[in-house]
C-alpha atoms as a PDB file:
ATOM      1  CA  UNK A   1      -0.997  -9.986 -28.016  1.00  0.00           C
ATOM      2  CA  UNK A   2      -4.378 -11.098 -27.587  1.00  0.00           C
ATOM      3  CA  UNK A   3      -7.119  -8.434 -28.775  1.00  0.00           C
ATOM      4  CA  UNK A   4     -10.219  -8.381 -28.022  1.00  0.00           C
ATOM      5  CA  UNK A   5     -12.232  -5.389 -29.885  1.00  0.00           C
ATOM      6  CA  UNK A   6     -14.953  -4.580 -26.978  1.00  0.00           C
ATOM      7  CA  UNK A   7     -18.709  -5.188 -28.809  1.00  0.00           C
ATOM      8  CA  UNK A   8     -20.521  -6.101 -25.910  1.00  0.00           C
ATOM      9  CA  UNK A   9     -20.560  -4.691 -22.332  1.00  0.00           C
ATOM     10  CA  UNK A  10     -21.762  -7.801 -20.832  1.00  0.00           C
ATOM     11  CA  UNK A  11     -19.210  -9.771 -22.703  1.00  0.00           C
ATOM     12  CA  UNK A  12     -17.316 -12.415 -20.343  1.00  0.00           C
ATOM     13  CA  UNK A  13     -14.274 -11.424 -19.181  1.00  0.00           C
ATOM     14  CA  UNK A  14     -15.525  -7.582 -18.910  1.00  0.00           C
ATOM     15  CA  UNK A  15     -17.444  -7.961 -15.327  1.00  0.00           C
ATOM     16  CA  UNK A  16     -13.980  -7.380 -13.607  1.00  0.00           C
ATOM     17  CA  UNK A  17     -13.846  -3.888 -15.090  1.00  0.00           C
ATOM     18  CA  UNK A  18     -17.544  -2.676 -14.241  1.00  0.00           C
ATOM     19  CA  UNK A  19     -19.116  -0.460 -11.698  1.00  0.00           C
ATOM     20  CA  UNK A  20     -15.685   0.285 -10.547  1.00  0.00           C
ATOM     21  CA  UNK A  21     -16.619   3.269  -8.626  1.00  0.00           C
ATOM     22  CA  UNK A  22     -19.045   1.481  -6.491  1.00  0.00           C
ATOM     23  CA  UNK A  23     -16.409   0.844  -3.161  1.00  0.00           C
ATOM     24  CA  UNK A  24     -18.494  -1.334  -1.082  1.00  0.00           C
ATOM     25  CA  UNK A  25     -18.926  -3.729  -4.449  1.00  0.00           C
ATOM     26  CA  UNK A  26     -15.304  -3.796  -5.177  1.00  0.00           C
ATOM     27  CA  UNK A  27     -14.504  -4.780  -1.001  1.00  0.00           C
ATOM     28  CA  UNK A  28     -16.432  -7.853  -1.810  1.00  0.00           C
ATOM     29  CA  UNK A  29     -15.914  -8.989  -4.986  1.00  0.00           C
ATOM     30  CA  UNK A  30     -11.828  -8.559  -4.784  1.00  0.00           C
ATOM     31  CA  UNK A  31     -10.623  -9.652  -2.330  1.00  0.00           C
ATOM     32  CA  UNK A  32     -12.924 -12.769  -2.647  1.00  0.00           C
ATOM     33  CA  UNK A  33     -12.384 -13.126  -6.673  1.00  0.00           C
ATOM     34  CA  UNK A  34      -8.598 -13.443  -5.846  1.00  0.00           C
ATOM     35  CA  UNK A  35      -8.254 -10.172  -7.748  1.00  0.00           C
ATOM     36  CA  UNK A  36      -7.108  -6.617  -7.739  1.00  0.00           C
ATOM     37  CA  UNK A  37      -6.833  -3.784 -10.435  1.00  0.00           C
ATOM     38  CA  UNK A  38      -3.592  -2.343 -11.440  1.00  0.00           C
ATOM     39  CA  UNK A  39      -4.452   0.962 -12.943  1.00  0.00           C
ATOM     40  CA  UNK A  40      -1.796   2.645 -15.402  1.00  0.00           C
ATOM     41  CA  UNK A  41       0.897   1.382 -17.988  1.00  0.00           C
ATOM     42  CA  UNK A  42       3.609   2.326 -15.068  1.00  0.00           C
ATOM     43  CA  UNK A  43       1.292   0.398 -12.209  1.00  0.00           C
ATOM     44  CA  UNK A  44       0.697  -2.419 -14.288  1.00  0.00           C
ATOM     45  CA  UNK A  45       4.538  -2.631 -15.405  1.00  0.00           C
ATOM     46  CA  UNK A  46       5.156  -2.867 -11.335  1.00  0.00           C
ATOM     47  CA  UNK A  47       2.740  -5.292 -11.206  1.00  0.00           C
ATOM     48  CA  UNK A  48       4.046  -7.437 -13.434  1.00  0.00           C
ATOM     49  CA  UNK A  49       7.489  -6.586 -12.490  1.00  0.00           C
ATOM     50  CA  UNK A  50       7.120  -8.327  -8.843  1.00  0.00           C
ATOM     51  CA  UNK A  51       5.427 -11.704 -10.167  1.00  0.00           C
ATOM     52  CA  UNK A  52       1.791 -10.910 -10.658  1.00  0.00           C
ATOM     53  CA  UNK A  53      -0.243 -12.585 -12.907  1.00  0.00           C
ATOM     54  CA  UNK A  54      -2.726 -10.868 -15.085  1.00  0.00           C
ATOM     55  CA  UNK A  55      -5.934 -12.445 -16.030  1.00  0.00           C
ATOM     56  CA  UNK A  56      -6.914  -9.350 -18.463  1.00  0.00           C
ATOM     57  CA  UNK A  57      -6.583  -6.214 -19.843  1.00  0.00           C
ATOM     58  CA  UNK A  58      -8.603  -3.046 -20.794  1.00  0.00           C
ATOM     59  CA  UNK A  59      -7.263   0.015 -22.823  1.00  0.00           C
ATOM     60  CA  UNK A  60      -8.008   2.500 -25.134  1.00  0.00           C
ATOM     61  CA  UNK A  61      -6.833   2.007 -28.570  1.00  0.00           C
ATOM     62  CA  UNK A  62      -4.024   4.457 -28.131  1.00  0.00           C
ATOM     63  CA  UNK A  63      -2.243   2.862 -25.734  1.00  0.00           C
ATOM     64  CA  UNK A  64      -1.493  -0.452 -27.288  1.00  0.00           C
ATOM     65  CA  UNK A  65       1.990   0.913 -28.359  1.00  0.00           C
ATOM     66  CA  UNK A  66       2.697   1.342 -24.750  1.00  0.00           C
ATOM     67  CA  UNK A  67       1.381  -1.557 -22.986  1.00  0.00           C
ATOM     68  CA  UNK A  68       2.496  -4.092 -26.055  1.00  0.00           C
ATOM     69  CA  UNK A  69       5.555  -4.698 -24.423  1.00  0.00           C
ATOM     70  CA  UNK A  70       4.528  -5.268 -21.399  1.00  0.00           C
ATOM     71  CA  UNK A  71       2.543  -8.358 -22.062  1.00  0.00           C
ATOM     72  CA  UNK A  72       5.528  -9.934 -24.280  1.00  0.00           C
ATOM     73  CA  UNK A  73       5.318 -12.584 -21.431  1.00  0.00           C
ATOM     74  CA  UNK A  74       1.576 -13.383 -22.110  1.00  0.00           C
ATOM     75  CA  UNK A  75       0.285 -13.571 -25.458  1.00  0.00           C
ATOM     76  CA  UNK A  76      -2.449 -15.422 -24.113  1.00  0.00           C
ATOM     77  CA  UNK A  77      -3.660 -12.865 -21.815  1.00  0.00           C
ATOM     78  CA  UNK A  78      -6.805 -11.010 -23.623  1.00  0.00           C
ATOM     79  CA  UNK A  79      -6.505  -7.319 -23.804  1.00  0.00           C
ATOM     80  CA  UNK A  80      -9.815  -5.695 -24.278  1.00  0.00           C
ATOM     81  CA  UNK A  81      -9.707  -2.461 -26.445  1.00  0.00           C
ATOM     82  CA  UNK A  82     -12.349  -0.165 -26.779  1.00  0.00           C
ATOM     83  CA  UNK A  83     -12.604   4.093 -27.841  1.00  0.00           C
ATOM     84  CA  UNK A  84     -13.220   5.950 -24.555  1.00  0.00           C
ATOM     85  CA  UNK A  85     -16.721   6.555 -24.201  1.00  0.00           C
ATOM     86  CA  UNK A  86     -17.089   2.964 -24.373  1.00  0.00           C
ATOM     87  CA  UNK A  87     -14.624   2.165 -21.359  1.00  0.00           C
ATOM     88  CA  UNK A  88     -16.211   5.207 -19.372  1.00  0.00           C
ATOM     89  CA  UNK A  89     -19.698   3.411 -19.760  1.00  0.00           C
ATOM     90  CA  UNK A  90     -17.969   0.195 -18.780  1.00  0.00           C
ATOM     91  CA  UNK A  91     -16.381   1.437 -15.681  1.00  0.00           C
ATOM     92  CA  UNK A  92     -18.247   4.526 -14.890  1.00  0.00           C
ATOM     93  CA  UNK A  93     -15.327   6.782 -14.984  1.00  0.00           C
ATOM     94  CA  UNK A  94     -12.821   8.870 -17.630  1.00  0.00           C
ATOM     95  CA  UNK A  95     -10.159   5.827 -18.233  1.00  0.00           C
ATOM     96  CA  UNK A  96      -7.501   8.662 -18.402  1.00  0.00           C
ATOM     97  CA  UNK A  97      -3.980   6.992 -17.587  1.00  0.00           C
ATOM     98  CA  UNK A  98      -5.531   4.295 -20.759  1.00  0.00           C
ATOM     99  CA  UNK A  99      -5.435   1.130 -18.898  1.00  0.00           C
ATOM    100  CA  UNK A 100      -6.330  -1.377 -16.171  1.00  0.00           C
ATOM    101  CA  UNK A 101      -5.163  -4.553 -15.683  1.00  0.00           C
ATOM    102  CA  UNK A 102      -7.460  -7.290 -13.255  1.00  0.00           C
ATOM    103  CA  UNK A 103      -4.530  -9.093 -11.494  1.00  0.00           C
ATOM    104  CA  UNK A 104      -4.687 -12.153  -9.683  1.00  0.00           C
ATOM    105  CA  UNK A 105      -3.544 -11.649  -6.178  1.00  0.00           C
ATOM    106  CA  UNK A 106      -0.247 -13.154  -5.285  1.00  0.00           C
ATOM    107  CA  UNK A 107      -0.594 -15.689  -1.257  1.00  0.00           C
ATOM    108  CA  UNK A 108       0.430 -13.252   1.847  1.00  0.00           C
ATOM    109  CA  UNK A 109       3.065 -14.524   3.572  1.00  0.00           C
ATOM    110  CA  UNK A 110       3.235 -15.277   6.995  1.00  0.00           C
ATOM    111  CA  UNK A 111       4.399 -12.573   9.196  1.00  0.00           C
ATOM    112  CA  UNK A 112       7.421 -14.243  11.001  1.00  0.00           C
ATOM    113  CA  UNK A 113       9.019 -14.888   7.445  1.00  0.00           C
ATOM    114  CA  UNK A 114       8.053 -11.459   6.138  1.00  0.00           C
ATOM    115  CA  UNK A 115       9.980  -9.440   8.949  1.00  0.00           C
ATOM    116  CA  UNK A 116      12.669 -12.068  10.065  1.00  0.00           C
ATOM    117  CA  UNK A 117      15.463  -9.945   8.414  1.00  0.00           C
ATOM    118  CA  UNK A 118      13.799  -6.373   8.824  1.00  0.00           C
ATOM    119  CA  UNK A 119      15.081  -3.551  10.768  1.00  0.00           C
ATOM    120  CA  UNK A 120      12.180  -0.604  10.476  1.00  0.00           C
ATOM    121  CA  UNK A 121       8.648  -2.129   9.755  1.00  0.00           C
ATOM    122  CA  UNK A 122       5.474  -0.284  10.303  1.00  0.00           C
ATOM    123  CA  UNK A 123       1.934  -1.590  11.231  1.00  0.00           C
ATOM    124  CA  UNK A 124      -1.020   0.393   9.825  1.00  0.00           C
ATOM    125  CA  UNK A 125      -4.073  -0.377  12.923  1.00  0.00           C
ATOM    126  CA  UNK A 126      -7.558  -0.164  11.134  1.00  0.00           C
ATOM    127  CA  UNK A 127      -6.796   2.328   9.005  1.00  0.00           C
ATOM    128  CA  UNK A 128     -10.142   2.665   6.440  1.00  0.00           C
ATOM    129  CA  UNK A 129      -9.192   5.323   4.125  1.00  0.00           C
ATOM    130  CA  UNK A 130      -7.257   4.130   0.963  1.00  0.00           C
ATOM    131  CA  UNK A 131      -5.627   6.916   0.219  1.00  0.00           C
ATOM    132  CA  UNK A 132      -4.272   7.008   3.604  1.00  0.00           C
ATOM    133  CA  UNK A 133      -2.723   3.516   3.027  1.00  0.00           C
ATOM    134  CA  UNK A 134      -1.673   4.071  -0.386  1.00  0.00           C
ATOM    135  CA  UNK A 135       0.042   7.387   0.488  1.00  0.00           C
ATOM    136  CA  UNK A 136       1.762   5.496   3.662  1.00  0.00           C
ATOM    137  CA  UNK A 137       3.311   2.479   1.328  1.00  0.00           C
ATOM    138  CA  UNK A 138       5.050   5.618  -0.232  1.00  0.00           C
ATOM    139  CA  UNK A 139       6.313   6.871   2.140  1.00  0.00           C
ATOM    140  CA  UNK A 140       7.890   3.309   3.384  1.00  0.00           C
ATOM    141  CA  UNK A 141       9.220   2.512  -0.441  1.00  0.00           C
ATOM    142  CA  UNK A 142      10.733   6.442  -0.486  1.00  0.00           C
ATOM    143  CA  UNK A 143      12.102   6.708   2.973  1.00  0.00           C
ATOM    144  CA  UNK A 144      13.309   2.795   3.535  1.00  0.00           C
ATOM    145  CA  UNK A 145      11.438   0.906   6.127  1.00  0.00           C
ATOM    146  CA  UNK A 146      11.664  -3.012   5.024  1.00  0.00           C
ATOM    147  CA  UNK A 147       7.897  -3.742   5.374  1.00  0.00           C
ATOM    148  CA  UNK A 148       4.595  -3.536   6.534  1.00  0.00           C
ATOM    149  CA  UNK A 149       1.907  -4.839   8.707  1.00  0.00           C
ATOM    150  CA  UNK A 150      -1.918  -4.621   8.617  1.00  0.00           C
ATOM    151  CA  UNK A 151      -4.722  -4.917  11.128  1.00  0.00           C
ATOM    152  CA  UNK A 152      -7.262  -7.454   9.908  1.00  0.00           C
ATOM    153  CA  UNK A 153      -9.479  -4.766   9.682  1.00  0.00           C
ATOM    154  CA  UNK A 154      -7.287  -2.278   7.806  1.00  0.00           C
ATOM    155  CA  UNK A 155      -8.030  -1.172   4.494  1.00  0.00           C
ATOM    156  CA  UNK A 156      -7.028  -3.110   1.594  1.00  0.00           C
ATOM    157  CA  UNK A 157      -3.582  -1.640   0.152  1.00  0.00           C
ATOM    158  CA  UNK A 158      -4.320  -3.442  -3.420  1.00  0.00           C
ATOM    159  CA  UNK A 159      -7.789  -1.433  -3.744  1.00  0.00           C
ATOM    160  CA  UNK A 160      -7.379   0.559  -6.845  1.00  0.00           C
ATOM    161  CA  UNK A 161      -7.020   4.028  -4.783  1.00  0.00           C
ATOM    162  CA  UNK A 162      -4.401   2.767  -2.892  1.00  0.00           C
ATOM    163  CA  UNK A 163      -2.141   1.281  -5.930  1.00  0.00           C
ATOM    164  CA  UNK A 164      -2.824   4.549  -7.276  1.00  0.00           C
ATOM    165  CA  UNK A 165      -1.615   6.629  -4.778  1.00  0.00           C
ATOM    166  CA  UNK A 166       0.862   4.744  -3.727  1.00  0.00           C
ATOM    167  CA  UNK A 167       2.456   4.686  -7.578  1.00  0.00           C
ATOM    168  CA  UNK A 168       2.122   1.139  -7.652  1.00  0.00           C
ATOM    169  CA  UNK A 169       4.341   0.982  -4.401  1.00  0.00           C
ATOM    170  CA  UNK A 170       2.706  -1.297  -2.931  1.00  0.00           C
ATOM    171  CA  UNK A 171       3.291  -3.701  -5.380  1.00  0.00           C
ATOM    172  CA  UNK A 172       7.248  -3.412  -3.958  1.00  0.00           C
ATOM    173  CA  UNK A 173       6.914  -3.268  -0.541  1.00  0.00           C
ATOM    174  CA  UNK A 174       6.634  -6.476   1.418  1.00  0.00           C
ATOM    175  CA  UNK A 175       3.225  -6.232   3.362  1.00  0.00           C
ATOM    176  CA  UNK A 176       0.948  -8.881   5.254  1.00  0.00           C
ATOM    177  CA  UNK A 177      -1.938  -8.870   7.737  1.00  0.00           C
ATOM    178  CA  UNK A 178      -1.544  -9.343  11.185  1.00  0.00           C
ATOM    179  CA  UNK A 179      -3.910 -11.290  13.536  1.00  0.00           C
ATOM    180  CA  UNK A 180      -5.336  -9.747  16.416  1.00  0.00           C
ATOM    181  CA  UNK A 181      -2.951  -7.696  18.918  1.00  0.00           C
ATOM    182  CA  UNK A 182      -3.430 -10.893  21.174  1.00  0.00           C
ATOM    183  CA  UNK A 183      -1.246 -12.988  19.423  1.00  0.00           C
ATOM    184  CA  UNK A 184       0.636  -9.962  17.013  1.00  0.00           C
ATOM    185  CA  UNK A 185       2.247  -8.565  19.814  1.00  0.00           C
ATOM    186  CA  UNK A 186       3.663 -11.659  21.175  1.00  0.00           C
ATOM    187  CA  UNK A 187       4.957 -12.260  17.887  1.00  0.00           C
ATOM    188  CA  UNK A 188       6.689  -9.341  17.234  1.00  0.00           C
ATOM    189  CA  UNK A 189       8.405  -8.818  20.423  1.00  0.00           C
ATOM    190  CA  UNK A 190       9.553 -12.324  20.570  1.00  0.00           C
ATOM    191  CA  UNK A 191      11.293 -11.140  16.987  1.00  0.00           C
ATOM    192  CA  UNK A 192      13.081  -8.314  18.597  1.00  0.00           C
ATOM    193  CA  UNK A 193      10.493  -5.619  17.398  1.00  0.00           C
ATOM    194  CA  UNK A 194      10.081  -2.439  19.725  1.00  0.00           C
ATOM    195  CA  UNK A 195       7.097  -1.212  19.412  1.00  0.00           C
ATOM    196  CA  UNK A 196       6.863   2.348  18.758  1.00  0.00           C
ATOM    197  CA  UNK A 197       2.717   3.605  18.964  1.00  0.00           C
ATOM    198  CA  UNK A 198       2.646   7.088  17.213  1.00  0.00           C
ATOM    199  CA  UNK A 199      -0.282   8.501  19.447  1.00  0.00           C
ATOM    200  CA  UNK A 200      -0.582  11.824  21.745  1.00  0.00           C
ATOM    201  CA  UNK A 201       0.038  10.831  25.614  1.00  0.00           C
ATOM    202  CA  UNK A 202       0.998  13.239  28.447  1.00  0.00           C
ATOM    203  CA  UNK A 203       3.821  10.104  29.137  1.00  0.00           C
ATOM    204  CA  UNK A 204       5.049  10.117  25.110  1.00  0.00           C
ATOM    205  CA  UNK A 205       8.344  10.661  24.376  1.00  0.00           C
ATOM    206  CA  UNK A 206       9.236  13.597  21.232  1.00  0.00           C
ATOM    207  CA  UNK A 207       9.869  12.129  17.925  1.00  0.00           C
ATOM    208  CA  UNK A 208      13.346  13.702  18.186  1.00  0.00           C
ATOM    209  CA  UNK A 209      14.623  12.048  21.067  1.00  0.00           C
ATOM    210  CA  UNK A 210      13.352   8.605  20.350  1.00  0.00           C
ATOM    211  CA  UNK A 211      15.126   8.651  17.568  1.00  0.00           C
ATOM    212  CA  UNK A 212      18.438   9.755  18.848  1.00  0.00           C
ATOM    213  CA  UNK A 213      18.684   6.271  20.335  1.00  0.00           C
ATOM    214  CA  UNK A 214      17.001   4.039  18.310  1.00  0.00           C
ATOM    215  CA  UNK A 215      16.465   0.708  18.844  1.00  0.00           C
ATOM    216  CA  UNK A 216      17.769  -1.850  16.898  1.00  0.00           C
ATOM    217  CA  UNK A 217      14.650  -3.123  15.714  1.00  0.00           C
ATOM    218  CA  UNK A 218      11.387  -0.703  15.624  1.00  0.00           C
ATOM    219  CA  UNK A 219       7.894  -1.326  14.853  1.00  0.00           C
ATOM    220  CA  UNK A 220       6.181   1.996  14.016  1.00  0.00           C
ATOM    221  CA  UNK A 221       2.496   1.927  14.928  1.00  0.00           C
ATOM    222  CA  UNK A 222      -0.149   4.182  12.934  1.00  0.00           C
ATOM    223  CA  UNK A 223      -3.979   4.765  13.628  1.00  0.00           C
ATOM    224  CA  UNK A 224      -6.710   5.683  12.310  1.00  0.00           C
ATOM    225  CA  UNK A 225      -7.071   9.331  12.309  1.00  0.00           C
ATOM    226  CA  UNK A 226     -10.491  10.353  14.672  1.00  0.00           C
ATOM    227  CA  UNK A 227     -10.167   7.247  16.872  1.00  0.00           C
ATOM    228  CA  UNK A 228      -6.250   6.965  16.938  1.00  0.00           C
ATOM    229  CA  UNK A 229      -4.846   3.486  18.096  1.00  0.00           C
ATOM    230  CA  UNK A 230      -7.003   1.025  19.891  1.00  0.00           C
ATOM    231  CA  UNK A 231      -6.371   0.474  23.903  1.00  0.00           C
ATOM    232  CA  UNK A 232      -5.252  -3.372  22.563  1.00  0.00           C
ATOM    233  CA  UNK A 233      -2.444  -1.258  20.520  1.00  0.00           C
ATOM    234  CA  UNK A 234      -1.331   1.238  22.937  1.00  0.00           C
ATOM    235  CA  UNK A 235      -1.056  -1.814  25.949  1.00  0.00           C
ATOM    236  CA  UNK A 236       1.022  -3.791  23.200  1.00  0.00           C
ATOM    237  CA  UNK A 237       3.236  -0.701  22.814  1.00  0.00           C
ATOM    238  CA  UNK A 238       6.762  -0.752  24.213  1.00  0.00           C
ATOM    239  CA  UNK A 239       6.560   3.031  23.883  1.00  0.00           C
ATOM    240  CA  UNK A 240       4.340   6.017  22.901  1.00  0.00           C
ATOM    241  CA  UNK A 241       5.561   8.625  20.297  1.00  0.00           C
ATOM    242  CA  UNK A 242       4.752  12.077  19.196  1.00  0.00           C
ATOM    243  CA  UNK A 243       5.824  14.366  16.812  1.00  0.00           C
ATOM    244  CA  UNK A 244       6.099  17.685  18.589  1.00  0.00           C
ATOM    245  CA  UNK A 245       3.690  20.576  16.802  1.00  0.00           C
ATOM    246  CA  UNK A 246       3.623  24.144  17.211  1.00  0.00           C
ATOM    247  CA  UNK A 247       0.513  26.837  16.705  1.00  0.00           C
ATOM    248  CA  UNK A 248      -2.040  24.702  18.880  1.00  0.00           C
ATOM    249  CA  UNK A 249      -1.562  21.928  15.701  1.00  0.00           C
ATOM    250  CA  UNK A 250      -1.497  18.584  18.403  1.00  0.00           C
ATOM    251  CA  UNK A 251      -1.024  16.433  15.097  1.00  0.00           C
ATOM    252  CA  UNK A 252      -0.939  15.629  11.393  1.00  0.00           C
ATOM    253  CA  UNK A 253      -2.562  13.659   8.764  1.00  0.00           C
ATOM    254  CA  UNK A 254      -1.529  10.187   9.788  1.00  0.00           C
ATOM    255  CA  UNK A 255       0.014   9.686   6.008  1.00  0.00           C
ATOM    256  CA  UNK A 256       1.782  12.851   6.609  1.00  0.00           C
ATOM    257  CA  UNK A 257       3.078  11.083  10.156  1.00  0.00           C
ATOM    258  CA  UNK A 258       4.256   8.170   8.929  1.00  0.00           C
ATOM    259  CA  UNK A 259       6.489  10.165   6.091  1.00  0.00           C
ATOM    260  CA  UNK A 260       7.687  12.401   9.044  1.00  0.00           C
ATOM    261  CA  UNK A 261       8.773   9.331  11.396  1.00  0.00           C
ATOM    262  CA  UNK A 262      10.036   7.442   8.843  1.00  0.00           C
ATOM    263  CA  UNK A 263      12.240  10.143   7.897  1.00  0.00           C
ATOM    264  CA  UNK A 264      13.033  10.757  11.589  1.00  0.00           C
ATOM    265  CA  UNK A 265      13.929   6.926  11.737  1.00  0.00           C
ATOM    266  CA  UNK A 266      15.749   6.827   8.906  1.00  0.00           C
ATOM    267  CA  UNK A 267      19.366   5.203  10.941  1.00  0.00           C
ATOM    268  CA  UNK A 268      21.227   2.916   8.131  1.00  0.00           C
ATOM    269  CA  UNK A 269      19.923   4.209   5.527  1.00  0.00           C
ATOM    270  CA  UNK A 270      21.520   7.202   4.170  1.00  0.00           C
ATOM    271  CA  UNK A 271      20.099  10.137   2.265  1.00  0.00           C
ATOM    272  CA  UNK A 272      20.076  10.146  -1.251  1.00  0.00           C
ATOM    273  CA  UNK A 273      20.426  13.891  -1.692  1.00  0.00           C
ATOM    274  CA  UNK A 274      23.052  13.920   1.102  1.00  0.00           C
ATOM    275  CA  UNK A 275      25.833  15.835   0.287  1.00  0.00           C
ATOM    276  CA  UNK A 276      30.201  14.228  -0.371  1.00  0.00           C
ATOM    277  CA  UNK A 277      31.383  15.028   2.807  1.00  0.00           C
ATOM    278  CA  UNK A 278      33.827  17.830   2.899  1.00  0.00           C
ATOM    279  CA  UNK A 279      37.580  17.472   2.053  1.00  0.00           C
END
């Protein structure tokens, strides 16, 4: 393992790791660099785990034990080490989970080759918040839809929040951006795909009884929350779906949606907990 004792804050090789609370600076720089952070020994061992490169490390001294071998694969890889009040001034936060990786971002596939064999995708419309996003990958990874699709102007699920709370989900699920509904939704129905909008309408159809009859091959559709889907999402919709509320509650967190439709969804893909069937 290559170590690198941490002397210097401007030190090359260090910029990937600074002012990492400042959003708007990390939209640019990312996404542009060809990078993303993988935050944790368990995130980075997902990274890592589905192909990703890393170009470097940074940890706290007490973590080498636990990240050593990890990086078996890449001696050449420098791991910066430094004591904590060091890293904090580097990145402006408490490095608690004891290390980040910078990771170079693996090509997106195109969208007809991601979904050609999937049965239960879901499409994330404009969706800014990354916890939000990262929160939704979980919910796809725990409750078994095969992929998903993201607005070009969707939040970025390998933004550090999002890895995070998606426990480094993300980094599992096959995901890539789709163009504009335009030419999306032409796409995807000429693949089979119904499209299911999750939106209130007096004309949607209950959660419960779409599902009762699913179709073969379902696209679930997920807004923003304030603004909901776009009028270019609902007209691509081959139906509108809501989950029915009680109490004067007309909806719920759109993370806590997609976990609830997924579930609802779930045909083929039987419950882990389920109990041996009697006799």
């Amino acid at each position: 393992m290559h170590l690198v004792p941490i002397t210097d804050l401007d030190a090359p090789g260090l910029s990937d790791y600074s002012r990492l609370t400042d959003v708007a600076l990390r939209k640019v720089l990312e996404p542009k660099g060809g990078l993303y952070i993988a935050e944790s020994p368990k995130v980075i061992a997902r990274a890592l785990a589905a192909g990703h490169q890393p170009r470097s490390v940074l940890i706290q001294e007490q973590w080498l034990e636990t990240v050593a071998p990890l990086l078996a694969d890449w001696p050449g890889v420098p791991v910066f080490v430094g004591q904590p009040d060091v890293l904090e001034k580097l990145t402006g936060y408490n490095l608690h989970r004891g290390a980040l990786a910078a990771m170079h971002r693996p090509s997106l596939a195109p969208v007809e080759e991601l979904i050609r064999d999937a049965r239960r995708i879901v499409i994330l419309e404009d969706i800014v918040d990354h916890t939000n996003v990262g929160a939704i990958f979980r919910s796809v990874a725990g409750l078994g839809a095969d992929a998903v699709l993201i607005t070009p102007r969707c939040a970025d699920p390998l933004y550090r929040r999002s890895v995070r709370v998606s426990m480094g989900t993300v980094l599992q699920v096959p995901w890539t951006r789709l163009p504009e509904w335009s030419t999306a939704a032409p796409v995807l129905h000429q693949l089979g795909f119904h499209l299911a909008a999750l939106a209130l309408a007096a004309d949607a159809v209950p959660l419960d009884r779409f599902a009762a009859d699913p179709h073969p091959r379902v696209a679930l559709v997920l807004g923003a929350e304030g603004d909901g889907l776009s009028a270019q999402a609902l007209a691509a919709a081959d139906s509108v779906v809501t989950i029915p509320m009680l109490h004067g509650v007309d909806s719920l967190n759109v993370a806590s949606a997609s976990a609830v439709a997924l579930w609802a969804l779930r045909t083929g893909h039987p419950s882990p907990s389920a109990p041996p069937p009697n006799g």
